[in-house]
Protein backbone atom coordinates (compact mmCIF):
# COMPACT_ATOMS: atom_id res chain seq x y z
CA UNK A 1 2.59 5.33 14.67
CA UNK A 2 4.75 8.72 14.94
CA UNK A 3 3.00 12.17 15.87
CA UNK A 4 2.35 14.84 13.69
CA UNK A 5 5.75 16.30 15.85
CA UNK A 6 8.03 13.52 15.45
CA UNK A 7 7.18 12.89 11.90
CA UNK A 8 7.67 17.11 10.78
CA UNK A 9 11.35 16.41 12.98
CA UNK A 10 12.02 13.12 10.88
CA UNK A 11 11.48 14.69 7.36
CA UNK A 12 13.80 17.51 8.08
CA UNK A 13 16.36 14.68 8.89
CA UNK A 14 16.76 14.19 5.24
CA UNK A 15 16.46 15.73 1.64
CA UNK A 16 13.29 15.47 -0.60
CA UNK A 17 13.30 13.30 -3.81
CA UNK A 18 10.44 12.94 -6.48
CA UNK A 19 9.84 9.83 -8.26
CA UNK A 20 8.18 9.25 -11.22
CA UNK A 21 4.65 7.31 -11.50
CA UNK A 22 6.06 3.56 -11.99
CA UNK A 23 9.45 4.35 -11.06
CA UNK A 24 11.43 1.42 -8.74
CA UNK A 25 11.88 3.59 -5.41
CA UNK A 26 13.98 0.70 -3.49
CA UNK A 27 15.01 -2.31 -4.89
CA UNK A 28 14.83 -5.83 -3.61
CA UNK A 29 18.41 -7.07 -3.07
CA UNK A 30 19.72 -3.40 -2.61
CA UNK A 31 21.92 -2.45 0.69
CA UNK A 32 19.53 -0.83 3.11
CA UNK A 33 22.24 2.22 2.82
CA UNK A 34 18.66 4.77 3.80
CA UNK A 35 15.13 4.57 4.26
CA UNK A 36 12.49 7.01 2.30
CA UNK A 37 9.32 8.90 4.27
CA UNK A 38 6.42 9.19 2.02
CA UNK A 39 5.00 12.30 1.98
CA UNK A 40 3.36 11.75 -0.70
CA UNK A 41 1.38 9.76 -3.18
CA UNK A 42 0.65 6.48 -3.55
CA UNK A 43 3.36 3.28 -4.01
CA UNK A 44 3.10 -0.61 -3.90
CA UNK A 45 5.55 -3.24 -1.98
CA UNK A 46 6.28 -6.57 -4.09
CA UNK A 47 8.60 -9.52 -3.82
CA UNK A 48 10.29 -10.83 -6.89
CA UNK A 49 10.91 -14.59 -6.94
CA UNK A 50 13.52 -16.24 -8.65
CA UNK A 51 11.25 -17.66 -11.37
CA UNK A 52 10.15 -14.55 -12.21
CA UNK A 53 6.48 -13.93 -10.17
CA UNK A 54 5.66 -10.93 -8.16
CA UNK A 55 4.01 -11.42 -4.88
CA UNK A 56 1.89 -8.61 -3.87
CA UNK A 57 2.86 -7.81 0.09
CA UNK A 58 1.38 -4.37 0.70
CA UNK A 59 0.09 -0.59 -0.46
CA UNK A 60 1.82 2.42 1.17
CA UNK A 61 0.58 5.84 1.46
CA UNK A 62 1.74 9.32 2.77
CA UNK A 63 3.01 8.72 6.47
CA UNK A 64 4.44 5.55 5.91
CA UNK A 65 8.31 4.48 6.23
CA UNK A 66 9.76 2.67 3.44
CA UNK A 67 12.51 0.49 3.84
CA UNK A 68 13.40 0.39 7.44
CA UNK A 69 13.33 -3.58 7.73
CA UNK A 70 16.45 -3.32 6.34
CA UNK A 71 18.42 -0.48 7.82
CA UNK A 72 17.96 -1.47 11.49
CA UNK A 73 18.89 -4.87 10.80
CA UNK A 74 21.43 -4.41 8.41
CA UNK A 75 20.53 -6.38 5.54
CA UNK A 76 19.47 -6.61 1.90
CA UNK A 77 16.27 -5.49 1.15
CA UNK A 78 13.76 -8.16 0.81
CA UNK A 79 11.09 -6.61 -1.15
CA UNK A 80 10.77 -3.88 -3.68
CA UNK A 81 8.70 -0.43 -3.73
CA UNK A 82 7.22 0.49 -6.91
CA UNK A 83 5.30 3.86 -7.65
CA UNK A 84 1.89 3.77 -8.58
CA UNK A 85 1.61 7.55 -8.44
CA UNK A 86 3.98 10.53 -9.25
CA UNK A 87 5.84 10.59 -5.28
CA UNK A 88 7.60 12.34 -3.12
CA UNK A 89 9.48 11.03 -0.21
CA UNK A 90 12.21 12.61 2.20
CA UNK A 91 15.81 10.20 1.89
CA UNK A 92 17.00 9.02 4.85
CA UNK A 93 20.62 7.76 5.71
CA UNK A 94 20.73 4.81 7.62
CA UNK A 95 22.82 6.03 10.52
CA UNK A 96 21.04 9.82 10.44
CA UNK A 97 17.78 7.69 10.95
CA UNK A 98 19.09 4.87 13.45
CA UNK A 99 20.47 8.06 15.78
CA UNK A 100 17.03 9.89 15.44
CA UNK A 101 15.07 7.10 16.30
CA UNK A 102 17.10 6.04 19.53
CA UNK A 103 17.46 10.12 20.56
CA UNK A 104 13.94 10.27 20.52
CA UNK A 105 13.12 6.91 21.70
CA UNK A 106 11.55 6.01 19.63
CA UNK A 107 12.43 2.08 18.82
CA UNK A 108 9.24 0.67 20.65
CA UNK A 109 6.68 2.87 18.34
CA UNK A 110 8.44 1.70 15.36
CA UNK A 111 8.32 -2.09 16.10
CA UNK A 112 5.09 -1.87 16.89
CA UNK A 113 4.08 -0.24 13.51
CA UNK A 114 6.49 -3.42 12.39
CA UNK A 115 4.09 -5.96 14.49
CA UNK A 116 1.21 -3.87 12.51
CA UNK A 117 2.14 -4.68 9.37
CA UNK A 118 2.67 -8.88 9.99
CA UNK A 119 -0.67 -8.48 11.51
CA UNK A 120 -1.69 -6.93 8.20
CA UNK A 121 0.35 -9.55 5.71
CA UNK A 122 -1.19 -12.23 8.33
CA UNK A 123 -4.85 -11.21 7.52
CA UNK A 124 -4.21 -10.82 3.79
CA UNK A 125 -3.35 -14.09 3.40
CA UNK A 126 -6.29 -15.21 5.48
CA UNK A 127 -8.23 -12.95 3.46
CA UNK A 128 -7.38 -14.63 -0.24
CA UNK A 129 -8.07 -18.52 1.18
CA UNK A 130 -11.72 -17.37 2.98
CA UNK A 131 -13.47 -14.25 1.70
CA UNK A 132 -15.54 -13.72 -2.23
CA UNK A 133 -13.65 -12.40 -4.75
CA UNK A 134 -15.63 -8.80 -4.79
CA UNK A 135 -15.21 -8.32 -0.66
CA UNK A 136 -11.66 -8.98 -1.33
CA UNK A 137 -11.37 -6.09 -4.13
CA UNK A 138 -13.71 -3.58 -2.18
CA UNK A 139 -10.81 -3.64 0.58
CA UNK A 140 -8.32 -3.35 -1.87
CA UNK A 141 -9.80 -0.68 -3.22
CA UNK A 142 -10.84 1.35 0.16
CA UNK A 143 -7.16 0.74 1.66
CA UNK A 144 -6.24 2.48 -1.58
CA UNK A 145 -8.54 5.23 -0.48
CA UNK A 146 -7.90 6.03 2.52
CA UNK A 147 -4.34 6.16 1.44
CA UNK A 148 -4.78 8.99 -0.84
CA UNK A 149 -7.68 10.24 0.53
CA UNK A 150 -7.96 9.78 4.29
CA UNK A 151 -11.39 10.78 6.03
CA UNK A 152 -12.74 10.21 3.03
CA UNK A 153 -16.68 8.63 3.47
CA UNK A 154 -19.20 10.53 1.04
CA UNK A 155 -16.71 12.57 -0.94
CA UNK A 156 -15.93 10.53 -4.32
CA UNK A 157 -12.12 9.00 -4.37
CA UNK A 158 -10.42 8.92 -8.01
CA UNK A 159 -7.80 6.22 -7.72
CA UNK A 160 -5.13 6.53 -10.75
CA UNK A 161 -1.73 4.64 -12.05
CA UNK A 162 -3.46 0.91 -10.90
CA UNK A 163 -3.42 -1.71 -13.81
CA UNK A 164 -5.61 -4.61 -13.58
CA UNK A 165 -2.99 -7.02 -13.35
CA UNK A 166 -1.97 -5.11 -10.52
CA UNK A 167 -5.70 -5.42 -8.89
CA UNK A 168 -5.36 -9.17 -9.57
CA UNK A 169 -1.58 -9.31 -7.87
CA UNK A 170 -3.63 -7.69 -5.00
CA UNK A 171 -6.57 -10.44 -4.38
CA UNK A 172 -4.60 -13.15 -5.50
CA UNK A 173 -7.24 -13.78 -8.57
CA UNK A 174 -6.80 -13.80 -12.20
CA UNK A 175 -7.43 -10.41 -14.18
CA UNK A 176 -10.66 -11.88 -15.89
CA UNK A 177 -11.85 -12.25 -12.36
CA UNK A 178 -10.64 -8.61 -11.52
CA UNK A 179 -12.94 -7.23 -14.65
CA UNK A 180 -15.53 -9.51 -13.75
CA UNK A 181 -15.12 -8.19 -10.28
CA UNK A 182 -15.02 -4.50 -11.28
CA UNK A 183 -18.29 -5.15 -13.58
CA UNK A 184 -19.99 -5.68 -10.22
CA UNK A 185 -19.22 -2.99 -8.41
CA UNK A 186 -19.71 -0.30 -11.18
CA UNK A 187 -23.78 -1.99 -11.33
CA UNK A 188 -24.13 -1.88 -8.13
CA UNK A 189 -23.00 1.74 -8.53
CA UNK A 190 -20.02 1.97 -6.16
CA UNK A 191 -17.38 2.66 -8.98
CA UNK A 192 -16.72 3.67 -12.22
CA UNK A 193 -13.48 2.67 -14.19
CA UNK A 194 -11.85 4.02 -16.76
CA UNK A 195 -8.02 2.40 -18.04
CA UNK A 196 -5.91 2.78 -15.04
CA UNK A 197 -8.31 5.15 -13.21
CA UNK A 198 -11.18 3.63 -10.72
CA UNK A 199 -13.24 6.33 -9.14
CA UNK A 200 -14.72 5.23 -5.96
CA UNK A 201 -18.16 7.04 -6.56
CA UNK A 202 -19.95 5.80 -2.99
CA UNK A 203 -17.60 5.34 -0.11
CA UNK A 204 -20.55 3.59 2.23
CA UNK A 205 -21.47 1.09 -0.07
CA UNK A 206 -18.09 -0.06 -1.13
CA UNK A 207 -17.93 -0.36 2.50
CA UNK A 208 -20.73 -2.65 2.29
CA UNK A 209 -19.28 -4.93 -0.17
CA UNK A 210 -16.07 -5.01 1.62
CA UNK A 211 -17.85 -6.11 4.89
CA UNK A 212 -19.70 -9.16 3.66
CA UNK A 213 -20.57 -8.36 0.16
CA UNK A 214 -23.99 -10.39 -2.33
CA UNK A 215 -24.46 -13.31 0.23
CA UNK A 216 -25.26 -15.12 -3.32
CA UNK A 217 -21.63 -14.53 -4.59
CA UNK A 218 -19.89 -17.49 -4.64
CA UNK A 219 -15.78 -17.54 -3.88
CA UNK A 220 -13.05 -16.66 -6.43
């Protein structure tokens, strides 16, 4: 949602901190004291319930803001962010950020990115009551993609630091349906997997199976 301009301006606004592959980057129930820019690698967004389950919400990539929810309105944060990936992310105080963004004008470009991402949760959860198990881990798996490779359509993708029970936290299926899932794909040629590594091996026909994938398959 921000130009290449705007977003070089907003990482000097801050300081650069690594994070280590697996490594809480915010935490759910934290004050939203700063927000981090992703510059990069790859990191996942989860909710923690109070009995103990982790609801998958989201995959972030290089170019996204983390934590923002929270800083403009002032609350705890609701969700946590989790490294999948060695990161790196520029640390931004709340009030450094909130000043920025209103300087700059910027409030209408970030609540649209905001009304993005609903739209986003909104289709997920559309997406695990209506579509196959396999179209719903090719999408997974080419969101993942483009995150760390964007572009990308022939070239092959090596995704790393993604368990399976993190796949099945994804597409809202068990992780015997994830491997069964996975065994698909890798005959039909698409991937190959290796533990915690999945390399994409042909970008247009995962897009295939994301699209409408075997019309035989019946839903997980």
């Amino acid at each position: 949602m921000l130009s290449d301009e705007t977003w070089r301006e907003l990482r000097d606004q801050g300081t650069t901190r690594t994070f280590r592959e697996r490594s809480v980057m915010l935490r759910q129930g934290s004050a939203g004291t700063h927000l981090l820019a992703l510059t990069d690698g790859l990191a996942k967004v989860v909710c923690r319930e109070p009995g103990g389950a982790v609801t998958w919400l989201a995959f972030r990539g290089p170019g996204d803001l983390l934590g923002e929810v929270s800083v403009f309105n002032g609350t705890p944060r609701m969700a946590e962010v989790v490294a999948l990936t060695p990161c790196s992310a520029v640390v931004l105080e709340a009030d450094r950020f909130r000043r920025f963004v209103e300087e700059r004008g910027l409030v209408m470009d970030l609540m649209r990115q905001a009304f993005s991402r609903l739209r986003e949760s909104d289709a997920h959860r559309t997406e695990l009551l209506t579509l196959p198990l396999v179209v719903r881990l090719a999408r997974a798996l080419l969101r993942l993609a483009e995150l760390s490779a964007p572009g990308a359509e022939s070239d092959v993708v090596r995704l790393t630091g993604l368990s399976q029970e993190e796949i099945a936290q994804a597409t809202g299926v068990t992780r015997n349906a994830v491997i069964s899932g996975l065994q698909r794909l890798r005959e039909s040629g698409a991937v190959e997997t290796a533990r915690r590594v999945i390399v994409i091996k042909d970008m247009r026909a995962l897009r295939g199976w994301a699209v409408t994938g075997p019309k035989s398959m019946p839903r997980a």
